[in-house]
Protein backbone atom coordinates (compact mmCIF):
# COMPACT_ATOMS: atom_id res chain seq x y z
CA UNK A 1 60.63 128.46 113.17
CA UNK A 2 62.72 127.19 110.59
CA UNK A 3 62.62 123.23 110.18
CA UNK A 4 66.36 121.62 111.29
CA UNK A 5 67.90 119.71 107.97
CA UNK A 6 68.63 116.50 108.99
CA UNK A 7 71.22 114.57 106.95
CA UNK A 8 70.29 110.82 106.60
CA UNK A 9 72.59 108.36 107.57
CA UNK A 10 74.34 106.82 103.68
CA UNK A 11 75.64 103.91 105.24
CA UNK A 12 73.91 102.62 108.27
CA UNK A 13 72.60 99.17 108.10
CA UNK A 14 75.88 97.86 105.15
CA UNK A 15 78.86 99.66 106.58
CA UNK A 16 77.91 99.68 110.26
CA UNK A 17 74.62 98.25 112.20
CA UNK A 18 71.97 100.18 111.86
CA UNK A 19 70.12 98.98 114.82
CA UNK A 20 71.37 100.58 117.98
CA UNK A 21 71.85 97.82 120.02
CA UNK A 22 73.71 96.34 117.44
CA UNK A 23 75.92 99.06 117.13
CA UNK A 24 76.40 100.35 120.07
CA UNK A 25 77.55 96.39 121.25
CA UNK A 26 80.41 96.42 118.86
CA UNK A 27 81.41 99.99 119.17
CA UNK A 28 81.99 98.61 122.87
CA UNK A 29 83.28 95.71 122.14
CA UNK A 30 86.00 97.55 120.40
CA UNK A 31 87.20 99.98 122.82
CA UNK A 32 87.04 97.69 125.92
CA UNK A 33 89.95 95.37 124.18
CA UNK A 34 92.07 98.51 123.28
CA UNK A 35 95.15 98.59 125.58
CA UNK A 36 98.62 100.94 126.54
CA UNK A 37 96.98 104.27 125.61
CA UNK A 38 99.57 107.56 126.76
CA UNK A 39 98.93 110.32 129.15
CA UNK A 40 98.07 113.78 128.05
CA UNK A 41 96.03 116.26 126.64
CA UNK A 42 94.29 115.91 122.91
CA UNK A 43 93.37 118.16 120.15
CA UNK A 44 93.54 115.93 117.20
CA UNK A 45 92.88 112.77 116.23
CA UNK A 46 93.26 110.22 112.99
CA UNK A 47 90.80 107.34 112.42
CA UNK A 48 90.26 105.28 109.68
CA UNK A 49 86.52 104.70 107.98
CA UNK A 50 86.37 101.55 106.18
CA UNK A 51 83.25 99.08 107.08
CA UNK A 52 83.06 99.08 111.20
CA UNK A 53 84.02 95.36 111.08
CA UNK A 54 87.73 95.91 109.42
CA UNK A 55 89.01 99.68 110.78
CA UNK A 56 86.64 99.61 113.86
CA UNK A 57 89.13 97.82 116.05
CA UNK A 58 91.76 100.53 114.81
CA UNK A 59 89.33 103.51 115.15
CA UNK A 60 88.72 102.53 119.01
CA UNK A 61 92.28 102.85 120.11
CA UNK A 62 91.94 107.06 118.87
CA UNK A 63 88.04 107.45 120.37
CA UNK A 64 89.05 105.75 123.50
CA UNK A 65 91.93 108.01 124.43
CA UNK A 66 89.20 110.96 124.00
CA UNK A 67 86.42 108.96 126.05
CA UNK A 68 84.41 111.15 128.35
CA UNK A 69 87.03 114.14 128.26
CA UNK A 70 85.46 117.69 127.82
CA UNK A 71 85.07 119.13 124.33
CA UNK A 72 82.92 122.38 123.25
CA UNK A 73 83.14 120.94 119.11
CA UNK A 74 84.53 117.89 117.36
CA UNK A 75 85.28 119.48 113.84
CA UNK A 76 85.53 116.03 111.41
CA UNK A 77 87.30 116.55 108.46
CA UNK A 78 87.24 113.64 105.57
CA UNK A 79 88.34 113.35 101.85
CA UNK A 80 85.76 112.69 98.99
CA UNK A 81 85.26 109.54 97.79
CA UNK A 82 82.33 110.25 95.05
CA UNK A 83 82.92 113.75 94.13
CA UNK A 84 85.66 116.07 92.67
CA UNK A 85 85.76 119.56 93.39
CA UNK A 86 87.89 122.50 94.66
CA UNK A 87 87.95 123.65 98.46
CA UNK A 88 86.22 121.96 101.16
CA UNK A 89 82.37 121.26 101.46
CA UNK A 90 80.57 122.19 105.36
CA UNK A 91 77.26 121.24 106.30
CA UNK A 92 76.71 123.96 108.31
CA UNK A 93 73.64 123.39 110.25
CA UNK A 94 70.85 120.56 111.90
CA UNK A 95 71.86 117.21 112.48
CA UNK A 96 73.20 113.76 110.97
CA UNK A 97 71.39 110.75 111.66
CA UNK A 98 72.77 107.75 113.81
CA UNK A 99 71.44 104.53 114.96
CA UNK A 100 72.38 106.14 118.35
CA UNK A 101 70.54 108.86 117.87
CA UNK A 102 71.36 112.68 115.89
CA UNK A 103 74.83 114.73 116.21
CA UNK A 104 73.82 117.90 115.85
CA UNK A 105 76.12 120.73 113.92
CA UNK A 106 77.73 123.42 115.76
CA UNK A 107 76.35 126.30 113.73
CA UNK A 108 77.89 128.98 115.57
CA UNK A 109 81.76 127.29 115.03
CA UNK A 110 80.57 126.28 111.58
CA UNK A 111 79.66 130.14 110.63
CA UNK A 112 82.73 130.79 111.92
CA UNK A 113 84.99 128.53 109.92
CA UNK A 114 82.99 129.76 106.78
CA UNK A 115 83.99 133.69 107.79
CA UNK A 116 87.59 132.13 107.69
CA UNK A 117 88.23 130.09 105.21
CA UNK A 118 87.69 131.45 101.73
CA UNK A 119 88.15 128.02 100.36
CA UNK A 120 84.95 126.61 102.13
CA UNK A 121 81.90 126.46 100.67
CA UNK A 122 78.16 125.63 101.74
CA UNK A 123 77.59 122.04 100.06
CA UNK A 124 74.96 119.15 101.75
CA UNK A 125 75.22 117.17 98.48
CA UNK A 126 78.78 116.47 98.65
CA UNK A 127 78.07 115.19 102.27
CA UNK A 128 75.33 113.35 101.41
CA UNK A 129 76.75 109.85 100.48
CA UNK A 130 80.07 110.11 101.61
CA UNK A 131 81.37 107.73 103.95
CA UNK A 132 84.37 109.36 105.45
CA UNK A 133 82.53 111.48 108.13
CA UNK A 134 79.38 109.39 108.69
CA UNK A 135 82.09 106.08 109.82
CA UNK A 136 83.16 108.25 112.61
CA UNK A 137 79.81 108.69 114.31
CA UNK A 138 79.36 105.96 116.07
CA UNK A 139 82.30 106.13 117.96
CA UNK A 140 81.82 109.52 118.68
CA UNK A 141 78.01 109.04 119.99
CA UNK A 142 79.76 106.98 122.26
CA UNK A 143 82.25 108.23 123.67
CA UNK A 144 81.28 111.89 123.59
CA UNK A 145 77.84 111.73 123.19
CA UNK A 146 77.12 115.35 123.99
CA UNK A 147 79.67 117.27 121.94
CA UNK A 148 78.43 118.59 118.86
CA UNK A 149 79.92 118.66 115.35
CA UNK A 150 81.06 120.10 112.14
CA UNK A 151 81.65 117.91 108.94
CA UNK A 152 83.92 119.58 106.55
CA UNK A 153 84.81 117.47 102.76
CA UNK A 154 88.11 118.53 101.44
CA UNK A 155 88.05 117.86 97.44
CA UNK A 156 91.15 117.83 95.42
CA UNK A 157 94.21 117.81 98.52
CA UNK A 158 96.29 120.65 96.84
CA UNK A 159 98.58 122.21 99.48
CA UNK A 160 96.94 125.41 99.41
CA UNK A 161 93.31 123.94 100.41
CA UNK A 162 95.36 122.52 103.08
CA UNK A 163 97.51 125.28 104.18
CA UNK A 164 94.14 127.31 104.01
CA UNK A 165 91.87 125.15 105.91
CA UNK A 166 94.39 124.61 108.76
CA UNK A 167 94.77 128.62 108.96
CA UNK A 168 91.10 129.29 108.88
CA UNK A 169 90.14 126.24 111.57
CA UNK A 170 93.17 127.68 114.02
CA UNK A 171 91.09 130.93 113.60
CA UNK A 172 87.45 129.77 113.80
CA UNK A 173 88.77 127.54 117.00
CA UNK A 174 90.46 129.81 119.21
CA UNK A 175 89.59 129.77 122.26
CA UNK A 176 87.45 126.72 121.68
CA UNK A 177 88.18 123.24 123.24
CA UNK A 178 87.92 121.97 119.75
CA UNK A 179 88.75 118.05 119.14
CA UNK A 180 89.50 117.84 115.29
CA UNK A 181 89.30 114.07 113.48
CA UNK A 182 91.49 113.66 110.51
CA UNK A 183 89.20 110.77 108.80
CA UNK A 184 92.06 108.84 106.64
CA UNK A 185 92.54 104.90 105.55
CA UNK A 186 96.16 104.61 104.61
CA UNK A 187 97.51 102.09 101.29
CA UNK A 188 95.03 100.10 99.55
CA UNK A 189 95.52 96.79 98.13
CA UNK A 190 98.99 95.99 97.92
CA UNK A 191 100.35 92.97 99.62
CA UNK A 192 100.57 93.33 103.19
CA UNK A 193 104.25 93.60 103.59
CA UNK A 194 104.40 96.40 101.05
CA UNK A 195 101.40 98.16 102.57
CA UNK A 196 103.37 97.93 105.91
CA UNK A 197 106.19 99.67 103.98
CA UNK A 198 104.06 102.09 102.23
CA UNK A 199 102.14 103.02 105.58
CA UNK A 200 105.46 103.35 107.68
CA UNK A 201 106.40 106.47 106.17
CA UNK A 202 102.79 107.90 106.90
CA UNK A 203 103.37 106.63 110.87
CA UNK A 204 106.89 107.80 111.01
CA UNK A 205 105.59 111.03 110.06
CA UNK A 206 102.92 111.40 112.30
CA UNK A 207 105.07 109.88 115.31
CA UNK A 208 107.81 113.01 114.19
CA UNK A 209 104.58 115.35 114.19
CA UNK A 210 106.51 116.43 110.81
CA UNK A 211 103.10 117.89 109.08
CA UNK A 212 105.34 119.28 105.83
CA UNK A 213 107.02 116.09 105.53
CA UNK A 214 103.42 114.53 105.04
CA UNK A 215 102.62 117.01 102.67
CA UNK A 216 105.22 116.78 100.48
CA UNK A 217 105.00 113.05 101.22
CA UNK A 218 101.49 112.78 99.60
CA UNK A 219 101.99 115.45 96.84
CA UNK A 220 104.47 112.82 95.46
CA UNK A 221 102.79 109.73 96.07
CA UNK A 222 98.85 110.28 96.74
CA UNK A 223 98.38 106.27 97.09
CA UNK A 224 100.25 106.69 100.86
CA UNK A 225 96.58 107.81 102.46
CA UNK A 226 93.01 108.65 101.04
CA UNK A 227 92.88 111.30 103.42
CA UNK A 228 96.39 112.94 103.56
CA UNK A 229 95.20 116.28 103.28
CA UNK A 230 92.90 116.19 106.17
CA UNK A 231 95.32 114.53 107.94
CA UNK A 232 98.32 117.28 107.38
CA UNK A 233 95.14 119.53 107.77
CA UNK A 234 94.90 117.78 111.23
CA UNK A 235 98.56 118.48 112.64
CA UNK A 236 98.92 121.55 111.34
CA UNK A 237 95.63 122.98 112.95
CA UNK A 238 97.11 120.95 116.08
CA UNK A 239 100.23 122.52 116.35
CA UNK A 240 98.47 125.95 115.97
CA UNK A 241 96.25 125.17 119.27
CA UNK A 242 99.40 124.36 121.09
CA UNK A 243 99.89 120.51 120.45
CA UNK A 244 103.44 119.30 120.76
CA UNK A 245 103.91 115.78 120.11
CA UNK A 246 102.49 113.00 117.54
CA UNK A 247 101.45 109.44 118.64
CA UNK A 248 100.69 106.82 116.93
CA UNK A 249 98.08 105.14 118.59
CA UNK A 250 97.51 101.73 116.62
CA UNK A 251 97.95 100.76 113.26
CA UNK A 252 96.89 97.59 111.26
CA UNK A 253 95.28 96.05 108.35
CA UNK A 254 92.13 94.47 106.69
CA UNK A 255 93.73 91.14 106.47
CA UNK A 256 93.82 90.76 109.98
CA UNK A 257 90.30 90.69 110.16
CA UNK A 258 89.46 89.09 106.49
CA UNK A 259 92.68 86.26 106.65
CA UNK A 260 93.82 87.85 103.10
CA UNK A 261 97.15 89.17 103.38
CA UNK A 262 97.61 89.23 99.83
CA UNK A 263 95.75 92.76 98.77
CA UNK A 264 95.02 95.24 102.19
CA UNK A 265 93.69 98.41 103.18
CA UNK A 266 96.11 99.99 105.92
CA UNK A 267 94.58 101.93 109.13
CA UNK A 268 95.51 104.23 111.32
CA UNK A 269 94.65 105.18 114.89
CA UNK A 270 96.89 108.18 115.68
CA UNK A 271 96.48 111.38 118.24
CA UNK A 272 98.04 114.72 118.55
CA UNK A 273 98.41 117.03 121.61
CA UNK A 274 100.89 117.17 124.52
CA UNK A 275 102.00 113.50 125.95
CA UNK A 276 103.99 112.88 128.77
CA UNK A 277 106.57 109.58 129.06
CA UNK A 278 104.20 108.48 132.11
CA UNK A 279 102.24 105.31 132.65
CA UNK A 280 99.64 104.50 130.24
CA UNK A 281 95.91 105.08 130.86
CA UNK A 282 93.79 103.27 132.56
CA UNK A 283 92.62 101.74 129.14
CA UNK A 284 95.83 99.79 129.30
């Protein structure tokens, strides 16, 4: 039998706790103080990935909407922060490492998105330090700690990796109750005011479900999100499943953790699917 590659957790123990106590404390401690969550059913989701201390209050409001629903695959997509390179990267098979214990990959969906998607390739060395995918983990050991997963890298965010990505993951996922996470901080380090400016375009976007918009958005001005192109990637897989409607879930900055308004990171918890104008959640 072959041995399962296991991908080591990059940033366990600086980023995030890497005890599991620890970490599994303020992962709860996080999504028990998130409040006035809507009604409905979820295919997508945005979270942010910065240090679990600043965009972990953020990330809670999109991982507790999801909490203990039913899921086949969570399909994480993420940008690169340490390598440049064309297409998207998949780690196709094992597991990554958690403090609260392994997510294993789907390699049956993962095969599939690679049959699909001609701009996918087999890389475990992009994945290996990046942050993006590894800072959603946590949350989603918690929350759906059952549901396997498949880390795709997208590399340079052209429009046509985009467009092709989206097409090939509405392929790979049919039939599939498939939650997709769009890993994406928004503006970094301008004065909070202006980053509130900056990020409102990105929001009113998402809120419009307006995935073109956000494309050409970020084709003009990059600096809006990190991880634009997964995000667009996101809706427009979304919309292809049968979501309707955009929410924005939560949105803040690092200075309202740090106490430095002067240079922030923005963050983003948003959610795509079919809401209803109902009552909130429980979670409210």
């Amino acid at each position: 039998m072959t041995a399962q590659v296991v991908r080591r957790a990059a940033v366990a123990g600086s980023w995030y706790p890497g005890e599991a106590q620890a970490l599994a404390d303020e992962v709860d401690r996080y999504l028990e103080a998130v409040e006035g969550l809507p009604r409905g059913e979820v295919v997508a989701l945005v979270a942010p990935h910065a240090g679990l201390v600043y965009s972990g209050p953020v990330a809670a409001y999109a991982y507790r909407l999801v909490a203990d629903r039913r899921f086949d695959v969570a399909v994480l997509v993420g940008p690169s922060h340490r390598v440049g390179f064309s297409g998207v990267a998949i780690d196709p098979t094992g597991s990554w490492e958690t403090p609260l214990g392994p997510a294993a990959i789907d390699g049956d969906v993962a095969a599939r998105i690679l049959a699909h998607g001609a701009m996918v390739r087999e890389s475990r060395s992009i994945h290996a330090h990046e942050h993006s995918l590894e800072m959603q983990l946590p949350f989603l050991r918690r929350v759906l700690p059952g549901v396997p997963i498949v880390p795709l890298v997208m590399g340079y965010q052209t429009r046509s990796t985009v467009e092709g990505l989206a097409l090939a993951l509405a392929a790979a996922l049919e039939g599939k109750r498939a939650l997709i996470v769009a890993s994406s901080d928004l503006s970094h380090y301008h004065p909070a005011g202006a980053a509130a400016e900056l990020d409102s375009r990105v929001t009113g976007l998402v809120e419009l479900f307006d995935a073109d918009g956000l494309m050409a958005l970020i084709e003009r001005f990059p600096e809006h999100a990190c991880g634009g192109g997964p995000i667009v990637a996101a809706m427009k897989t979304a919309r292809e499943l049968g979501a309707r409607d955009g929410k924005v879930l939560k949105y803040a900055d690092s200075g309202d953790v740090s106490g430095d308004k002067s240079a922030v990171v923005g963050y983003l918890a948003a959610a795509f699917g079919s809401f209803g104008s109902g009552p909130a959640s429980p979670a409210s």
